[in-house]
Protein backbone atom coordinates (compact mmCIF):
# COMPACT_ATOMS: atom_id res chain seq x y z
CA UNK A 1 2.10 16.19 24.52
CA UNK A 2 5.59 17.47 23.56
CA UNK A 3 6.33 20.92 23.16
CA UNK A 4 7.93 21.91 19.91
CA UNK A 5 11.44 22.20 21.86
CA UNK A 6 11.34 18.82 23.06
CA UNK A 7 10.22 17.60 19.49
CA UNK A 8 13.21 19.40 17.70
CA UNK A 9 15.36 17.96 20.40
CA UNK A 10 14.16 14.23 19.68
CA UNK A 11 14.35 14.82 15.85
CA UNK A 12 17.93 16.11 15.88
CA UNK A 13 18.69 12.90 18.34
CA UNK A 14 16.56 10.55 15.96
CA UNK A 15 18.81 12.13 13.33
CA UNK A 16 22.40 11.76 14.64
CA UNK A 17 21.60 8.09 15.62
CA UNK A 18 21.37 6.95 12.35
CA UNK A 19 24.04 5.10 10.74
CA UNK A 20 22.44 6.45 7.43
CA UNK A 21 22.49 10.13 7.42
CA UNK A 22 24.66 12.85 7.70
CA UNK A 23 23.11 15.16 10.13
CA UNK A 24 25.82 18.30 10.23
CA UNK A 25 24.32 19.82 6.88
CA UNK A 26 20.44 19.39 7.61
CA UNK A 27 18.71 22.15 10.20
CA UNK A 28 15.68 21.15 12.06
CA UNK A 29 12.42 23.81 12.62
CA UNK A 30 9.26 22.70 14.55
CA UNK A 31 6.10 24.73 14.77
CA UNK A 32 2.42 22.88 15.95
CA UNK A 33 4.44 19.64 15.90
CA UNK A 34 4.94 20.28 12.25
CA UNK A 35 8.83 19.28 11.68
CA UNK A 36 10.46 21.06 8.44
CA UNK A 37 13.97 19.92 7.30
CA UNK A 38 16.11 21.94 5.70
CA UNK A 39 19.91 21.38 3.99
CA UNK A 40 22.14 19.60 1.67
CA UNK A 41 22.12 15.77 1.14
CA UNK A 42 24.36 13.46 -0.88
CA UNK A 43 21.71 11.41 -2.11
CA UNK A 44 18.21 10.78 -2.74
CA UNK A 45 18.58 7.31 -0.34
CA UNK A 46 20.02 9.59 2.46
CA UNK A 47 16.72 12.68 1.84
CA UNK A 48 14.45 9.33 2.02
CA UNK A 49 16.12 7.98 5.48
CA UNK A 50 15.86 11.08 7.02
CA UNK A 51 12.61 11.90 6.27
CA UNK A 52 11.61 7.82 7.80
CA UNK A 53 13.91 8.87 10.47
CA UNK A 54 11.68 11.68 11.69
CA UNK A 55 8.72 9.74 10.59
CA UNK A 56 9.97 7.36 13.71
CA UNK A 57 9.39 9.82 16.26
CA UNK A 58 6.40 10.69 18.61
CA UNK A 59 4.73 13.48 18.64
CA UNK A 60 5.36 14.57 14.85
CA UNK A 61 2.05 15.47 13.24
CA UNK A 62 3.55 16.49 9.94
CA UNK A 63 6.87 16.63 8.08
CA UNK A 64 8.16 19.81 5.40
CA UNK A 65 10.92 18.30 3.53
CA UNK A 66 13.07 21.49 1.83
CA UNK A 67 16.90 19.73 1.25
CA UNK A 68 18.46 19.39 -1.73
CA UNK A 69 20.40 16.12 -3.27
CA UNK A 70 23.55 17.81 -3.94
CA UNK A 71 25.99 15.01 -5.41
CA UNK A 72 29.59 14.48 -4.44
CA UNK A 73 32.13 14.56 -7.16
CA UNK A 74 32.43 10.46 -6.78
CA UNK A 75 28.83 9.63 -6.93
CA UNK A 76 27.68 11.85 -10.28
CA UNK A 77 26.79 9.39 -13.10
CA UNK A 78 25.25 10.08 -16.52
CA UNK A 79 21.79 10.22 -17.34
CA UNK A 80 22.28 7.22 -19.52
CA UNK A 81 24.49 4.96 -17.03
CA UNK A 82 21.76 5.62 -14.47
CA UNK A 83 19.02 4.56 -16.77
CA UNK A 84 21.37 1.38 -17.33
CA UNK A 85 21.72 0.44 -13.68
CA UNK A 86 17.94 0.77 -13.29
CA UNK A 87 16.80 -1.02 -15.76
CA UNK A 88 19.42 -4.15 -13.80
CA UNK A 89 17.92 -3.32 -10.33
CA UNK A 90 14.55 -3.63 -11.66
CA UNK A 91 15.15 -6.60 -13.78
CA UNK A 92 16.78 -8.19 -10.64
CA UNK A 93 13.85 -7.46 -8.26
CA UNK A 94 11.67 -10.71 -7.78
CA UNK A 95 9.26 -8.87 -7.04
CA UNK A 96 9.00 -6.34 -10.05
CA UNK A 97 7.41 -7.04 -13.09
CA UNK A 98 10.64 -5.25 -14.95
CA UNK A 99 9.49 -6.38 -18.37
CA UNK A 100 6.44 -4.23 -18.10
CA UNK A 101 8.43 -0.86 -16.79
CA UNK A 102 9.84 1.67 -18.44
CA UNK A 103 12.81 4.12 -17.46
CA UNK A 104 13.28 7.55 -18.18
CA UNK A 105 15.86 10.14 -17.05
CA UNK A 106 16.86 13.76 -16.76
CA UNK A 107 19.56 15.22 -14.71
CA UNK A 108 19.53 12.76 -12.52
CA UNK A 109 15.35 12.57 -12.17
CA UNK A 110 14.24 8.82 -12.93
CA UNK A 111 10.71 8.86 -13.94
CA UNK A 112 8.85 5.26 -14.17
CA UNK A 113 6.00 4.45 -16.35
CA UNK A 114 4.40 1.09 -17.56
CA UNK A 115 1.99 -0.93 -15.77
CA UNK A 116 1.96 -3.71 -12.73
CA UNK A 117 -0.57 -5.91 -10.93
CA UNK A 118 -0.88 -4.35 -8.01
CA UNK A 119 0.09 -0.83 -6.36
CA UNK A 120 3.01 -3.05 -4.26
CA UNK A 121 4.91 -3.80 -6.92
CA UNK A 122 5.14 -0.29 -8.14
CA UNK A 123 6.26 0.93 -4.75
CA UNK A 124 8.85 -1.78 -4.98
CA UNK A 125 9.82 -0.85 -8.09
CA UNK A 126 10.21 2.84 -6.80
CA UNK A 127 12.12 1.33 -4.21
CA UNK A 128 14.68 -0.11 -6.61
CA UNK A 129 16.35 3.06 -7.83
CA UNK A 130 16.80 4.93 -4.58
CA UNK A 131 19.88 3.63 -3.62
CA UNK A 132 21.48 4.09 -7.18
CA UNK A 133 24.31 6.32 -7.82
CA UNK A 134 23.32 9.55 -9.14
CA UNK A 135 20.02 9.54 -8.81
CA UNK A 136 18.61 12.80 -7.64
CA UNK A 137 14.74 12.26 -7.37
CA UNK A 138 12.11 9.83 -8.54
CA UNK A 139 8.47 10.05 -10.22
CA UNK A 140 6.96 6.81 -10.04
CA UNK A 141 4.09 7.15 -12.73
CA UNK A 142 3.63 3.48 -12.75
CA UNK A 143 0.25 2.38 -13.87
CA UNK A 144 -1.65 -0.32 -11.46
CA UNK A 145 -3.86 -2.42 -13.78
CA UNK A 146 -5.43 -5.00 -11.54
CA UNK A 147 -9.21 -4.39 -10.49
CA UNK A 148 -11.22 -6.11 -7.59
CA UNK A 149 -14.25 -5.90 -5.56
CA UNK A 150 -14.77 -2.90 -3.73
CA UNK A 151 -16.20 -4.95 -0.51
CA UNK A 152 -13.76 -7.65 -0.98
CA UNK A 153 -10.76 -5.02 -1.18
CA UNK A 154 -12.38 -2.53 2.29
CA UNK A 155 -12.65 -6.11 3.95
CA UNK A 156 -9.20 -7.45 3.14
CA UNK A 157 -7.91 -4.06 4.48
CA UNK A 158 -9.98 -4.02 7.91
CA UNK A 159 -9.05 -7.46 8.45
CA UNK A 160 -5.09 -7.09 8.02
CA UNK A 161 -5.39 -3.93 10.22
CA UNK A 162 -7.29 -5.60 12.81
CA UNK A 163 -4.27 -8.41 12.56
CA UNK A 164 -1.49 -6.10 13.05
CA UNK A 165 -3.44 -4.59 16.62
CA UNK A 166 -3.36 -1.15 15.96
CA UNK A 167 -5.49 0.18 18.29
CA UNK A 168 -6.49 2.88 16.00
CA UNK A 169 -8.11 0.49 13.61
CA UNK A 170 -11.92 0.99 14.63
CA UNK A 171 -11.29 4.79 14.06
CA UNK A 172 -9.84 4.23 10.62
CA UNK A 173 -12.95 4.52 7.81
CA UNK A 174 -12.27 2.77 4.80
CA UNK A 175 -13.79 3.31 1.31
CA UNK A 176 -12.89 1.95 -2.12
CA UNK A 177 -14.12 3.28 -5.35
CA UNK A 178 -12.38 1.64 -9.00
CA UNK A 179 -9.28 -0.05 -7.05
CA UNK A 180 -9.07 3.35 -5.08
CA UNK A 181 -8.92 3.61 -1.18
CA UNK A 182 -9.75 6.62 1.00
CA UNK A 183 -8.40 6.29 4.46
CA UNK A 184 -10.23 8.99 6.75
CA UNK A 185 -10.20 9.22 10.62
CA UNK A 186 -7.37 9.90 14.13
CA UNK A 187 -4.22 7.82 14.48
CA UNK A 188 -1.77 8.65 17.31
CA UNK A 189 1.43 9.01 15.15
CA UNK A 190 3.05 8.95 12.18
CA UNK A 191 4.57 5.59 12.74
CA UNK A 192 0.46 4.05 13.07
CA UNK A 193 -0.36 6.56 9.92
CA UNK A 194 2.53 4.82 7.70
CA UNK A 195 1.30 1.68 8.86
CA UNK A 196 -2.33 2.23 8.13
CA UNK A 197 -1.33 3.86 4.68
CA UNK A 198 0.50 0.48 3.85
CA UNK A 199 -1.66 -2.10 4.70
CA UNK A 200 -3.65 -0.69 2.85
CA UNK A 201 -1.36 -0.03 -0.11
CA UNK A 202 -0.62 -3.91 0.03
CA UNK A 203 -4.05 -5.24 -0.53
CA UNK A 204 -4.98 -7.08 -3.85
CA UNK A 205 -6.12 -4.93 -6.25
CA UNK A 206 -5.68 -1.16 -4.62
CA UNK A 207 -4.18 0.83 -7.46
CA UNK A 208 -4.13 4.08 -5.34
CA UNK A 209 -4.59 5.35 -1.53
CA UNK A 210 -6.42 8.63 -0.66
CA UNK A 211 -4.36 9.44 2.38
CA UNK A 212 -7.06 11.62 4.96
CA UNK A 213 -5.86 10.79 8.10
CA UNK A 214 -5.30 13.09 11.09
CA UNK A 215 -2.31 12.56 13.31
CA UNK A 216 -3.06 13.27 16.92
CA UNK A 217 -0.27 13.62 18.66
């Protein structure tokens, strides 16, 4: 096991090797393998890479983000030309439902609504207005419509984790009640949590996941 040292050591390395992100403005703190982030970024794309970026190392158990989207001069927009160029990103996702989506905004805070098929097209849709200009922050209350079978949903889900060999599959418990699925049980990282957490997020007919996992690291 890694000693908090060592972790902030890999973070800050995990950090400056990304292409992405601007590490000189964000400070790094670990305590109990608990990583919190601190700083300035320049935009809500860069706070989301660097919180996948510390996501990708071993040994994190849990993640504080505390930075701040602070916009340069170039990349400020209008509330309404950033509802404008959302409303085009989702209408030009294949994947996104855009006729059934709505798009508000408020210095720079897009907030979502409407309803899809399936809890994967909302998180694409989410995924849509990160890189924008100007954008700040995003609330993604996107409704998921689509029910199924309870058993037919917990045994799509053990099946595709079995498929993608994580060996923490048998420890995973799964339970679905009205489209909803509680994960409980031990995973060794974040990396096998965020995989667990989307499998199951991309079954048929899961509208939301109940994330209760432990990360042993």
């Amino acid at each position: 096991m890694k000693t908090d040292l060592q972790l902030k050591a890999d973070v800050a390395a995990e950090l400056a090797w990304d292409p992405a992100i601007n590490e000189t403005r964000v400070g790094v703190a670990v305590r109990n393998g608990v990583v919190t982030l601190a700083g300035q970024v320049d935009s809500y794309l860069q706070k989301h890479a660097i919180e996948r970026a510390v996501r990708r190392v071993a040994g994190v158990r849990g993640i504080a983000l505390d930075l701040a989207v602070t916009l340069a001069a170039g990349a400020q927009r209008s509330d309404a030309d950033i509802a404008q160029a959302a409303l085009v990103a989702l209408e030009w996702h294949a994947l996104v439902p855009h006729e059934n989506l709505k798009v508000e905004v408020e210095d720079g805070w897009v907030t979502l609504t409407g309803e899809v098929d399936s809890a994967h097209q909302s998180m694409q849709a989410e995924r849509c207005i990160r890189p924008l200009l100007g954008v700040r922050g995003v609330a993604n209350r996107i409704e998921v419509r689509a029910r199924a079978d309870a058993t037919v949903i917990r045994d799509q889900i053990a099946a595709a984790l079995a498929r993608h060999a994580q060996r923490e599959a048998r420890q995973i418990v799964i339970e679905v009640e009205d489209g909803v699925v509680t994960l409980t049980g031990r995973v060794d990282s974040l990396a096998d949590h965020d995989a667990a957490i989307g499998t199951a997020y991309a079954a048929k007919g899961v509208t939301r996941v109940l994330d209760r996992l432990e990360v042993v690291a």
